[in-house]
N, C-alpha and C. Protein backbone atom coordinates (compact mmCIF):
# COMPACT_ATOMS: atom_id res chain seq x y z
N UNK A 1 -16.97 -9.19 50.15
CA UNK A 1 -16.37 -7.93 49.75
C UNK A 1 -15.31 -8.13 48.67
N UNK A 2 -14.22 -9.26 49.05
CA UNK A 2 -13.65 -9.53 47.45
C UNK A 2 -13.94 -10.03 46.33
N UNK A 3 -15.09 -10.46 46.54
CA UNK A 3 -15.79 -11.37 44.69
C UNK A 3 -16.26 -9.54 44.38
N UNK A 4 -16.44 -8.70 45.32
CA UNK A 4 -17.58 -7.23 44.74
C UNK A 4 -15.74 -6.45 44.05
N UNK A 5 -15.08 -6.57 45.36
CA UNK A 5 -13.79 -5.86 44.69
C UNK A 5 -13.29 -6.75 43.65
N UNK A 6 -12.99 -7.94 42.89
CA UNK A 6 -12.64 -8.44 41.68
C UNK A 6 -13.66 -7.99 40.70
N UNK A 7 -14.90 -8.06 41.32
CA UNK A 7 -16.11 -7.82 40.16
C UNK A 7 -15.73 -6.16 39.31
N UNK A 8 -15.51 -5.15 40.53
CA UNK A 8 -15.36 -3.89 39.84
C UNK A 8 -13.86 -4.12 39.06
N UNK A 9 -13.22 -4.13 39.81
CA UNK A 9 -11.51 -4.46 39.17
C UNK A 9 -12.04 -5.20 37.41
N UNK A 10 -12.94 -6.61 37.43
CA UNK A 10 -12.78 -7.27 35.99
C UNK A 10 -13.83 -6.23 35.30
N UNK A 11 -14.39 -5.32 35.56
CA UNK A 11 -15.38 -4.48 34.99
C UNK A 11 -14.97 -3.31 34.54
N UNK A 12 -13.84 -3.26 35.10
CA UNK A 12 -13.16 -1.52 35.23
C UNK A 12 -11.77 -2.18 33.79
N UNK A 13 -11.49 -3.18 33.84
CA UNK A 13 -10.49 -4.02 32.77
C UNK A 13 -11.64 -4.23 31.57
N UNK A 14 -12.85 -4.92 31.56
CA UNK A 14 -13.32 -5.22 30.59
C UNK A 14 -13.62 -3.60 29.57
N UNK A 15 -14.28 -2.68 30.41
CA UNK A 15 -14.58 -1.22 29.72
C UNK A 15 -13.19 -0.81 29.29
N UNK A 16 -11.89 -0.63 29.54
CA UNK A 16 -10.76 -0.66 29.14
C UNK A 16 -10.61 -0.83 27.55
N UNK A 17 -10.65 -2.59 27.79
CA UNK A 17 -10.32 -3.44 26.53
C UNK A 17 -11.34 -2.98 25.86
N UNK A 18 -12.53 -2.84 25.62
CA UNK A 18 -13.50 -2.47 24.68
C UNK A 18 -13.14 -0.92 24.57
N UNK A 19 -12.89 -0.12 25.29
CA UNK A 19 -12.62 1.43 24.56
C UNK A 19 -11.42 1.46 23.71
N UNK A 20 -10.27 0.68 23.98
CA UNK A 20 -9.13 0.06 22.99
C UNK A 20 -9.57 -0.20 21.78
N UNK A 21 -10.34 -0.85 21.77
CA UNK A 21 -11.06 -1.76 20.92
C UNK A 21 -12.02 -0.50 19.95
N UNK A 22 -12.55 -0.19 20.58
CA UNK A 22 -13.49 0.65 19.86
C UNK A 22 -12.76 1.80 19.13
N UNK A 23 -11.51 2.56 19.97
CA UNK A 23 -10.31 3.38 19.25
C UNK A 23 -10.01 3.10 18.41
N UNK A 24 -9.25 1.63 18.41
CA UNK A 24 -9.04 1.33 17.18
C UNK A 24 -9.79 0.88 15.58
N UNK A 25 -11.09 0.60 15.91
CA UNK A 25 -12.12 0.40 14.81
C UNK A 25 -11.90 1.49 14.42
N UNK A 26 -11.95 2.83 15.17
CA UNK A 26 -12.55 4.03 14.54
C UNK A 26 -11.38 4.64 13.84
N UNK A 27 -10.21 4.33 13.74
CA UNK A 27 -8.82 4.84 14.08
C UNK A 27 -8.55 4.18 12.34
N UNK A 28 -9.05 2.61 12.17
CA UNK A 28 -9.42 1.97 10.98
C UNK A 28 -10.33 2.47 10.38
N UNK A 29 -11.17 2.99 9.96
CA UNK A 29 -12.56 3.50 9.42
C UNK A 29 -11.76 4.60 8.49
N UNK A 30 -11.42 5.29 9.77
CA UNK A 30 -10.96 6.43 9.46
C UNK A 30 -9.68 6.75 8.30
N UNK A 31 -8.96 5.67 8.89
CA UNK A 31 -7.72 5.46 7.43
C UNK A 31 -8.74 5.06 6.33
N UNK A 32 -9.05 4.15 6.37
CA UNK A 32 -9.58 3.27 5.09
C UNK A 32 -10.48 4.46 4.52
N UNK A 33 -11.33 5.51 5.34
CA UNK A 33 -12.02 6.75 4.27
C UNK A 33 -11.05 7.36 3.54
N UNK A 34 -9.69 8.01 4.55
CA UNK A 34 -8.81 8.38 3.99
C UNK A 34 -8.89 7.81 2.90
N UNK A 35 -8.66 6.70 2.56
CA UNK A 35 -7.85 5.73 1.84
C UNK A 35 -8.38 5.87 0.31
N UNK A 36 -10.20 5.88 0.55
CA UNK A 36 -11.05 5.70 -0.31
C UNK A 36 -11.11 7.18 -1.10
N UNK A 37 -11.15 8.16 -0.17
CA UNK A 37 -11.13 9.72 -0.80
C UNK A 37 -10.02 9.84 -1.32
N UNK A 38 -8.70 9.47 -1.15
CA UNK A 38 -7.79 9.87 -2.03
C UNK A 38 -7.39 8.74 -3.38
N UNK A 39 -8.16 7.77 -3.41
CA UNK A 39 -8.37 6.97 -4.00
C UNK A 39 -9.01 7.46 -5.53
N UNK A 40 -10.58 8.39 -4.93
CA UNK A 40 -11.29 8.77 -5.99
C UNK A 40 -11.17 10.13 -6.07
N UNK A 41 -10.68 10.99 -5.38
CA UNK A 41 -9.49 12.16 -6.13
C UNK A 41 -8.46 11.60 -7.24
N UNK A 42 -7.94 11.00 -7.03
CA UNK A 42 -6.82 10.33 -7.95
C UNK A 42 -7.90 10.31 -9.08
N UNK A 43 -9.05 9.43 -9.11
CA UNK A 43 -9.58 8.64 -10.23
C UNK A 43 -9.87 10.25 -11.19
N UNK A 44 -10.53 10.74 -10.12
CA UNK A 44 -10.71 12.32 -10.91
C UNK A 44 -9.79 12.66 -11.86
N UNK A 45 -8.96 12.93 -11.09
CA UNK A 45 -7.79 13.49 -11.63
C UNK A 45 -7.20 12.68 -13.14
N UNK A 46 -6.80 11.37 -12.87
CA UNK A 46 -5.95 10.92 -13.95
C UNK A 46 -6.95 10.03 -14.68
N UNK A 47 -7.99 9.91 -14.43
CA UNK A 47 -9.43 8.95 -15.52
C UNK A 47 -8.67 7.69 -15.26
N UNK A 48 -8.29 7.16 -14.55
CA UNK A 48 -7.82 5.71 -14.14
C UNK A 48 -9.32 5.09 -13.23
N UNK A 49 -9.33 4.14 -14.15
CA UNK A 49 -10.80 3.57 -13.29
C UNK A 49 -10.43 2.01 -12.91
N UNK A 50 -8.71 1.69 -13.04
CA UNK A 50 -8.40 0.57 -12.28
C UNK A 50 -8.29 0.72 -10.60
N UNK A 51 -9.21 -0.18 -10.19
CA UNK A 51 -9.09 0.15 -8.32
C UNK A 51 -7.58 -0.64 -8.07
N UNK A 52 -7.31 -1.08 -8.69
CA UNK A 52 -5.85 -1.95 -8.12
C UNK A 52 -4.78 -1.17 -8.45
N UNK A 53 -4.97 -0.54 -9.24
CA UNK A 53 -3.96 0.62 -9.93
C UNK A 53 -4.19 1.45 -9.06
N UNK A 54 -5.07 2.11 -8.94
CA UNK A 54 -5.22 3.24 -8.26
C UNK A 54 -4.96 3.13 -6.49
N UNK A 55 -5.19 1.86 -5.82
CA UNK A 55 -4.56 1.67 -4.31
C UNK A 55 -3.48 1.44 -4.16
N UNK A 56 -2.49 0.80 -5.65
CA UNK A 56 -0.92 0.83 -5.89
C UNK A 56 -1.12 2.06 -5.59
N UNK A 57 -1.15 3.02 -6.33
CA UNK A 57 -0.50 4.51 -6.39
C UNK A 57 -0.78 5.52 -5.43
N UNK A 58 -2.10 5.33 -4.67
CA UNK A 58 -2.26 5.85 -2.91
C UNK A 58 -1.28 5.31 -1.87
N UNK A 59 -1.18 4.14 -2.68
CA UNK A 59 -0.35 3.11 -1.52
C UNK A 59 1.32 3.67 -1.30
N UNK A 60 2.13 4.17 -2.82
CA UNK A 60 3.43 4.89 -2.64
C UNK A 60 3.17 6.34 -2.80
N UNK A 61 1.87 6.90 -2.31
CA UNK A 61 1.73 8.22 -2.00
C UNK A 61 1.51 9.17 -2.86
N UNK A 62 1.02 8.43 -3.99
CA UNK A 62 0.91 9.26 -5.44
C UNK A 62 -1.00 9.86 -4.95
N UNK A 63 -1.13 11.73 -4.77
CA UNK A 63 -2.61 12.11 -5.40
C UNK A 63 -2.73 12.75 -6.04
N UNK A 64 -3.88 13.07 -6.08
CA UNK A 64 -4.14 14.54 -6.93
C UNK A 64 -3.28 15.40 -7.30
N UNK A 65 -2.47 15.67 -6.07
CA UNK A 65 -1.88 16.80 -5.99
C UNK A 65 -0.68 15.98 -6.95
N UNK A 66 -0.07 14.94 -6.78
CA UNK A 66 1.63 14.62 -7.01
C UNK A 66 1.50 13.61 -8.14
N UNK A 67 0.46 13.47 -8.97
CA UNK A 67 -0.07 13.52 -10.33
C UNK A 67 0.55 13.81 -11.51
N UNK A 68 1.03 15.03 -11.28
CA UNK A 68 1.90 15.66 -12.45
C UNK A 68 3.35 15.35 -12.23
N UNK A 69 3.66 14.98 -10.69
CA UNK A 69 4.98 14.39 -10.67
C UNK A 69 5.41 12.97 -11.83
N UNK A 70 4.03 12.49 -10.91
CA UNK A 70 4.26 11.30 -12.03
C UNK A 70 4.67 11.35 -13.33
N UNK A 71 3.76 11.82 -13.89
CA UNK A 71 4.08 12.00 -15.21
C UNK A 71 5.25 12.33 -16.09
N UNK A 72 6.29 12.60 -14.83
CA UNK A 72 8.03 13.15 -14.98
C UNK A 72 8.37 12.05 -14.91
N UNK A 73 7.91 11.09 -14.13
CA UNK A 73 9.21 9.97 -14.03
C UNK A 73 10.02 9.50 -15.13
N UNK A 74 9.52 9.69 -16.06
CA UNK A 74 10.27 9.55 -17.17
C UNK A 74 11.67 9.86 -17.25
N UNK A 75 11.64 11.56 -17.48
CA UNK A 75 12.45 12.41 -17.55
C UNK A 75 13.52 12.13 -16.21
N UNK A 76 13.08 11.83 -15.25
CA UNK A 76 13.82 11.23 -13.87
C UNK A 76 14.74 10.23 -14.08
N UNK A 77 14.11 9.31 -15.11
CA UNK A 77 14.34 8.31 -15.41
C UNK A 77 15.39 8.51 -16.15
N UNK A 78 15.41 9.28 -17.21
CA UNK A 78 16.79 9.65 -18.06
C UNK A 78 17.84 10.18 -17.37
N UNK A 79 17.31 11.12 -16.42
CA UNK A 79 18.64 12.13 -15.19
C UNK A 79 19.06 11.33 -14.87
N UNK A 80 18.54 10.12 -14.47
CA UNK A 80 19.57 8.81 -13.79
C UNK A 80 19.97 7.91 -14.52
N UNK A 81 19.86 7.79 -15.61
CA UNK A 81 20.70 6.88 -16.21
C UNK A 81 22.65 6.62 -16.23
N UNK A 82 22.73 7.75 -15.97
CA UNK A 82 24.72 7.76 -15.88
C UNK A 82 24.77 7.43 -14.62
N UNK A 83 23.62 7.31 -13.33
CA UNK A 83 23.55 6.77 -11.91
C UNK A 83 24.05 8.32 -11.72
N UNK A 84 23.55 9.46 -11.94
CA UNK A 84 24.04 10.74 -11.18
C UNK A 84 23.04 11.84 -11.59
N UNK A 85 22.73 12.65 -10.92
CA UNK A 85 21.53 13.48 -11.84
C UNK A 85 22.41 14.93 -11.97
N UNK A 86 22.75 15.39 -13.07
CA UNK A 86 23.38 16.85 -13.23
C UNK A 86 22.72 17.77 -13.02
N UNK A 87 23.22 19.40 -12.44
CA UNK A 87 22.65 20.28 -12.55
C UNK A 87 21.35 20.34 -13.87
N UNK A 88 22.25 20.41 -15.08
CA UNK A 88 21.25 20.95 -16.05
C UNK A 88 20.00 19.95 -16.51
N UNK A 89 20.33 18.56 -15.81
CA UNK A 89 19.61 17.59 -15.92
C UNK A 89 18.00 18.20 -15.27
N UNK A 90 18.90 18.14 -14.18
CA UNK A 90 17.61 19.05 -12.94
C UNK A 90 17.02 19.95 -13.40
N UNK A 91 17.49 21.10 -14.19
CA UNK A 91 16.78 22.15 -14.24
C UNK A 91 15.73 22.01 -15.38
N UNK A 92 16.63 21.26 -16.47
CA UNK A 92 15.30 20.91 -17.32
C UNK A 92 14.08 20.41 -17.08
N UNK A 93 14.09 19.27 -16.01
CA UNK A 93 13.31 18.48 -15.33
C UNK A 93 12.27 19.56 -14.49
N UNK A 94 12.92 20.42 -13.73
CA UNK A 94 11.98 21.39 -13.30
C UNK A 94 10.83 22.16 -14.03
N UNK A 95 11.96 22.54 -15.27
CA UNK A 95 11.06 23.80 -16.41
C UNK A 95 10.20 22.60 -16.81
N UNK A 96 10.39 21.73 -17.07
CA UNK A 96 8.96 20.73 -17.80
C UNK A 96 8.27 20.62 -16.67
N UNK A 97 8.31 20.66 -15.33
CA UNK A 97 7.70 20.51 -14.26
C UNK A 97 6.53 21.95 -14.09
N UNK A 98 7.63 22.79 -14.06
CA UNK A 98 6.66 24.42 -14.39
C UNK A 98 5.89 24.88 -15.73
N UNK A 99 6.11 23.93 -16.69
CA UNK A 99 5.53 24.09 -17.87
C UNK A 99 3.69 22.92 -17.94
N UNK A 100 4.50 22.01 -16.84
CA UNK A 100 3.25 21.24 -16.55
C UNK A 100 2.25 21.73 -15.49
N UNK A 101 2.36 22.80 -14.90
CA UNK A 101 1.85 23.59 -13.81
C UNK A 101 1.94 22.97 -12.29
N UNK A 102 3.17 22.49 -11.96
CA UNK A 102 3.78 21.86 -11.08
C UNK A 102 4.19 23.20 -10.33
N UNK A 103 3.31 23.90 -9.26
CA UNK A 103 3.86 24.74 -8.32
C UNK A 103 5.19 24.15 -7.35
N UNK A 104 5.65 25.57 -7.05
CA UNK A 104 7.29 24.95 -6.41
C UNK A 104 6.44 24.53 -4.93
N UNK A 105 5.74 24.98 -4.62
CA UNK A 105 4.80 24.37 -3.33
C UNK A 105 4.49 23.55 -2.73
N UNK A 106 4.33 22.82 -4.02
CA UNK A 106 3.12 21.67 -3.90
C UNK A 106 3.93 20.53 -3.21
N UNK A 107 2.99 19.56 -3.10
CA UNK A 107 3.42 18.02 -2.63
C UNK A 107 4.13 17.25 -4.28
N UNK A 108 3.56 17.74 -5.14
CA UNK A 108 4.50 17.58 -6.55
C UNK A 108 5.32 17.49 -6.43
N UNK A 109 5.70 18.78 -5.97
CA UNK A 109 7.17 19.45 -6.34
C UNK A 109 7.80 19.15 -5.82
N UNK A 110 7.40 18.70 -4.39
CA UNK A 110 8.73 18.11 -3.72
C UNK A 110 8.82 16.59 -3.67
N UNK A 111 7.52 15.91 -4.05
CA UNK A 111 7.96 14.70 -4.65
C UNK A 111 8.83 14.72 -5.79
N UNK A 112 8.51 14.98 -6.98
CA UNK A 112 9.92 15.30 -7.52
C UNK A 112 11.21 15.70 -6.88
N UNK A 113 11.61 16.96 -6.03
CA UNK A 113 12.88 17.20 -5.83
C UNK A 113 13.47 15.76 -4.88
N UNK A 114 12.40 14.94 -4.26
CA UNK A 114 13.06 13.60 -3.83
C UNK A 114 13.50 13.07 -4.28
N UNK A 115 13.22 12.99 -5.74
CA UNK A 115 13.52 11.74 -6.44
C UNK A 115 14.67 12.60 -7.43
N UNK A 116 14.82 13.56 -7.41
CA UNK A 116 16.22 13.96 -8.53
C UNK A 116 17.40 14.30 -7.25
N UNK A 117 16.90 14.18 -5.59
CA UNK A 117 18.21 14.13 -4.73
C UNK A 117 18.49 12.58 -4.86
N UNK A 118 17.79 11.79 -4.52
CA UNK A 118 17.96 10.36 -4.61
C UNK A 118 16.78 9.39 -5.57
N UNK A 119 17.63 8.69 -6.02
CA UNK A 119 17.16 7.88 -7.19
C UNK A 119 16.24 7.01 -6.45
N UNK A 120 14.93 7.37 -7.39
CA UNK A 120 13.36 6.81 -6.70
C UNK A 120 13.50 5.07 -6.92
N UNK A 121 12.99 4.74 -6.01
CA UNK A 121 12.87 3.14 -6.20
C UNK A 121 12.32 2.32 -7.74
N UNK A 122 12.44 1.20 -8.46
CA UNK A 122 11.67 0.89 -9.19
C UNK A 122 10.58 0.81 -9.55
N UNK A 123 9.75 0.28 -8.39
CA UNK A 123 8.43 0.47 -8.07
C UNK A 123 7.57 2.04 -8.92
N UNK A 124 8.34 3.29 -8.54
CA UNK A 124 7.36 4.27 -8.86
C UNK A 124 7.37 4.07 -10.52
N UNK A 125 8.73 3.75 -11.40
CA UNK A 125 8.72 3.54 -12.54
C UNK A 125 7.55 2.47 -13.20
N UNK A 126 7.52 1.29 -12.42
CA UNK A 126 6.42 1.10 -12.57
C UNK A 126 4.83 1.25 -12.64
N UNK A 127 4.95 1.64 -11.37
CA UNK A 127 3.50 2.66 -11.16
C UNK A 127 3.14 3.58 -12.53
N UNK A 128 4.23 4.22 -13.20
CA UNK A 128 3.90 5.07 -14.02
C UNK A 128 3.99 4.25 -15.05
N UNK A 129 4.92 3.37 -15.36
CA UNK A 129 4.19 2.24 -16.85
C UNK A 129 2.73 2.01 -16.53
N UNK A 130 2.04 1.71 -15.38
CA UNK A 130 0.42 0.89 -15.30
C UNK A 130 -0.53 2.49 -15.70
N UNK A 131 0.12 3.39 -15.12
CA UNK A 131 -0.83 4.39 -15.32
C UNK A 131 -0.77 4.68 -16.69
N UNK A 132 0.75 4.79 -17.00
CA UNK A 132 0.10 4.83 -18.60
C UNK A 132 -0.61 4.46 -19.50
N UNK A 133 -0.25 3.24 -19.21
CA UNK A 133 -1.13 1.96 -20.09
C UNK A 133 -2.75 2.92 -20.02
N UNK A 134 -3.02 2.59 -18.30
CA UNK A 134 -4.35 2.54 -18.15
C UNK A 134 -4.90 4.20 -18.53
N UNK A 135 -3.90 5.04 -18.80
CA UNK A 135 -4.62 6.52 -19.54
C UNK A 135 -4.83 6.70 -20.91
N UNK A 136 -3.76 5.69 -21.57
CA UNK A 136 -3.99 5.32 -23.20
C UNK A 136 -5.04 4.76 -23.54
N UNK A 137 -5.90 3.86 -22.32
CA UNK A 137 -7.37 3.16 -22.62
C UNK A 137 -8.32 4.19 -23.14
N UNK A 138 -7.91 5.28 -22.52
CA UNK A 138 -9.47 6.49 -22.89
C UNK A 138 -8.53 7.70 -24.08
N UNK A 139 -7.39 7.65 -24.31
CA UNK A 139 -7.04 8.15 -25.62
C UNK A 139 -7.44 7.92 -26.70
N UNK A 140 -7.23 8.68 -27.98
CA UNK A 140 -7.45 8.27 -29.35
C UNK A 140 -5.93 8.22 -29.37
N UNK A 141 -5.86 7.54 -30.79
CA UNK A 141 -5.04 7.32 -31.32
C UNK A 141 -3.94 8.72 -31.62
N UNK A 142 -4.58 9.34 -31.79
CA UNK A 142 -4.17 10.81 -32.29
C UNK A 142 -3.13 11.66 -30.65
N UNK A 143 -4.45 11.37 -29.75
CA UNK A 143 -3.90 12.08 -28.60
C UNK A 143 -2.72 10.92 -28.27
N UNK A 144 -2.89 9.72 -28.05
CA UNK A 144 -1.53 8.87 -27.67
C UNK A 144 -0.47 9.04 -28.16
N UNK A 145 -0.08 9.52 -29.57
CA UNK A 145 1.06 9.60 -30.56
C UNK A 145 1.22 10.91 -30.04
N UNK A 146 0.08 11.83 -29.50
CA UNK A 146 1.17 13.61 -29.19
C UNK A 146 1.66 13.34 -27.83
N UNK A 147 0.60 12.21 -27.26
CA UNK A 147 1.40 12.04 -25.83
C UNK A 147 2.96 11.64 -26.08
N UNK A 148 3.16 10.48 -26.71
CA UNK A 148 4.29 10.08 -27.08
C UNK A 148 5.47 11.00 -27.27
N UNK A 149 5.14 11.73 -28.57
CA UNK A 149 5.93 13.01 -29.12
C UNK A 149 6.23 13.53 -28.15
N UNK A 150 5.45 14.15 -27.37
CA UNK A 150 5.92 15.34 -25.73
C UNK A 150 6.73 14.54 -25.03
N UNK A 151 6.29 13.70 -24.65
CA UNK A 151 7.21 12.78 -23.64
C UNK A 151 8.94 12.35 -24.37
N UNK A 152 8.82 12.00 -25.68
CA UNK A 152 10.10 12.14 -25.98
C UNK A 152 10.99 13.06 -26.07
N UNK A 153 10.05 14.36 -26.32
CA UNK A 153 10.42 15.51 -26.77
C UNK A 153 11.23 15.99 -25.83
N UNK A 154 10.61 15.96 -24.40
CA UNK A 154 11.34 15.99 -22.99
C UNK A 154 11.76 15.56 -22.30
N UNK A 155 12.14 14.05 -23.15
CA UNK A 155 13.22 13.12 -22.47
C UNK A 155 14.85 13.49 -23.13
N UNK A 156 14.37 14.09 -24.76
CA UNK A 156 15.69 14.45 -25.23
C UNK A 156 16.23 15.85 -24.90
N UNK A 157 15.30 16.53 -24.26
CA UNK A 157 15.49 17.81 -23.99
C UNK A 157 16.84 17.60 -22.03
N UNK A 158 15.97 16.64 -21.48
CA UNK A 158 16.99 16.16 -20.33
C UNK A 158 18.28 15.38 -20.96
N UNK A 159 18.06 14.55 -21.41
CA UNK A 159 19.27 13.91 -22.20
C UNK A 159 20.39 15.23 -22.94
N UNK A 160 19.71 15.98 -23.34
CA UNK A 160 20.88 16.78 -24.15
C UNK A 160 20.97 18.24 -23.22
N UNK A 161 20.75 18.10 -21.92
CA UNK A 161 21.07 18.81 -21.03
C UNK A 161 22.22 18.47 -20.61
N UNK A 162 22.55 17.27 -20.41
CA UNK A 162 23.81 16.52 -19.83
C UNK A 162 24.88 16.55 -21.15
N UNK A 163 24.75 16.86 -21.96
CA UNK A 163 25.84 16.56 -23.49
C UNK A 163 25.56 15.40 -23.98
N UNK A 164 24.30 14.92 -24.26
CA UNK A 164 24.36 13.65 -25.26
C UNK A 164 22.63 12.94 -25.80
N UNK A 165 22.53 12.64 -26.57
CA UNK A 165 21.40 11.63 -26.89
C UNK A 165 21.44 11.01 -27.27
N UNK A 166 20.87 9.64 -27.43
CA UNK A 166 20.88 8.28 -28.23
C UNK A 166 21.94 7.91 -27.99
N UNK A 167 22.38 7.60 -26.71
CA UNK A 167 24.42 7.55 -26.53
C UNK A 167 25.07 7.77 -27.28
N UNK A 168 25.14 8.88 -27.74
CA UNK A 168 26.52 10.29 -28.18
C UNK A 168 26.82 11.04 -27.23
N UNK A 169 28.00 10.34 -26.83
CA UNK A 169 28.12 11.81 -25.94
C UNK A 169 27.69 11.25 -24.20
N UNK A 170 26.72 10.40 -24.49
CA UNK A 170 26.03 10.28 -23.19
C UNK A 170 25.05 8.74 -22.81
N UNK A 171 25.21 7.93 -21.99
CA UNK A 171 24.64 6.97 -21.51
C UNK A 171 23.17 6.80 -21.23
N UNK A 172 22.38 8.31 -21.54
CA UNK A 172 21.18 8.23 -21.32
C UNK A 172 20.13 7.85 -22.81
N UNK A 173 20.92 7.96 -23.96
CA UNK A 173 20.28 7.43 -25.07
C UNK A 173 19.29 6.11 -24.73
N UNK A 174 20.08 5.11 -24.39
CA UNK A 174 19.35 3.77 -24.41
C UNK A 174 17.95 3.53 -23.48
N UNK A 175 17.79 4.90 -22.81
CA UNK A 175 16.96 4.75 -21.47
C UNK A 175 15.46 5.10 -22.43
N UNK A 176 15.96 6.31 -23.22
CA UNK A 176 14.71 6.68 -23.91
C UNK A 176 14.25 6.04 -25.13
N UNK A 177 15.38 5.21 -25.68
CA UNK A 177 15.14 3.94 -27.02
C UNK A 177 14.12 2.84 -26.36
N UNK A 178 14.98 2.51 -25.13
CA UNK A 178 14.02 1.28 -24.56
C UNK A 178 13.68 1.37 -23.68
């Protein structure tokens, strides 16, 4: 009667460990689809056809949707240069945000308002140097230089929100020189 009662007891433990087991495969599957669908949403979205680039940027939470955030870091990048982000810093940063069709809604939008309450890690600055690179691969020449132009255009537009450009006035010059 006790080898039958250990037998059910190690039988009733073994089905256990294998439904554990099996939870968790599925529990894995299931991220990693995640992983893969927001992976090739992204690719949609920004024509990035680097997979290493593109699991960086799933990986600090960048999709579809928070896409157009990216594309601010720049301008983020200048609000913080004095290490403080000003009102008018912010608001400019927004209107280029609403001019980029950045709903106040979205997962965008409030990725952005994270990063102009507290100064975003290095990392995302990076993220957005690789994406650039890798969106200038499928530009012409023509479209890269208006990309350029806009992007400066609205780095000096934040810069001279605060009183200054090209450090006159203001510490954020050097951010958008180099």
């Amino acid at each position: 009667m006790s080898n039958e009662l250990f037998g059910d007891r190690r039988k009733a433990l073994e089905d256990d460990f294998f439904r554990r087991q099996d939870a968790a495969l599925i529990a894995r599957r299931r991220t990693d689809e995640q992983r893969r669908a927001a992976r090739a949403a992204l690719a949609a979205a920004s024509h990035i056809t680097d997979d290493v680039l593109l699991d960086q940027l799933v990986a600090l939470g960048i999709s579809a949707d928070t896409l157009t955030a990216l594309s601010l870091v720049p301008l983020v990048e200048v609000a913080w240069a004095d290490g403080k982000v000003e009102d008018a810093e912010k608001q400019a940063i927004l209107t280029a945000a609403k001019a980029a069709g950045l709903e106040e809604t979205s997962a965008g939008h409030k990725l952005l308002a994270s990063c102009l309450s507290e100064r975003p890690h290095t990392r995302l600055r990076k993220m957005w140097e690789q994406y650039i690179a890798s969106l200038c691969t499928t530009l012409s020449a023509e479209q890269r230089d208006a990309l350029k132009t806009e992007l400066l255009q609205q780095a000096r537009q934040v810069a001279e929100a605060a009183g200054g450009f090209l450090g006159l006035g203001s510490k954020q010059g050097p951010v958008i020189v180099g």
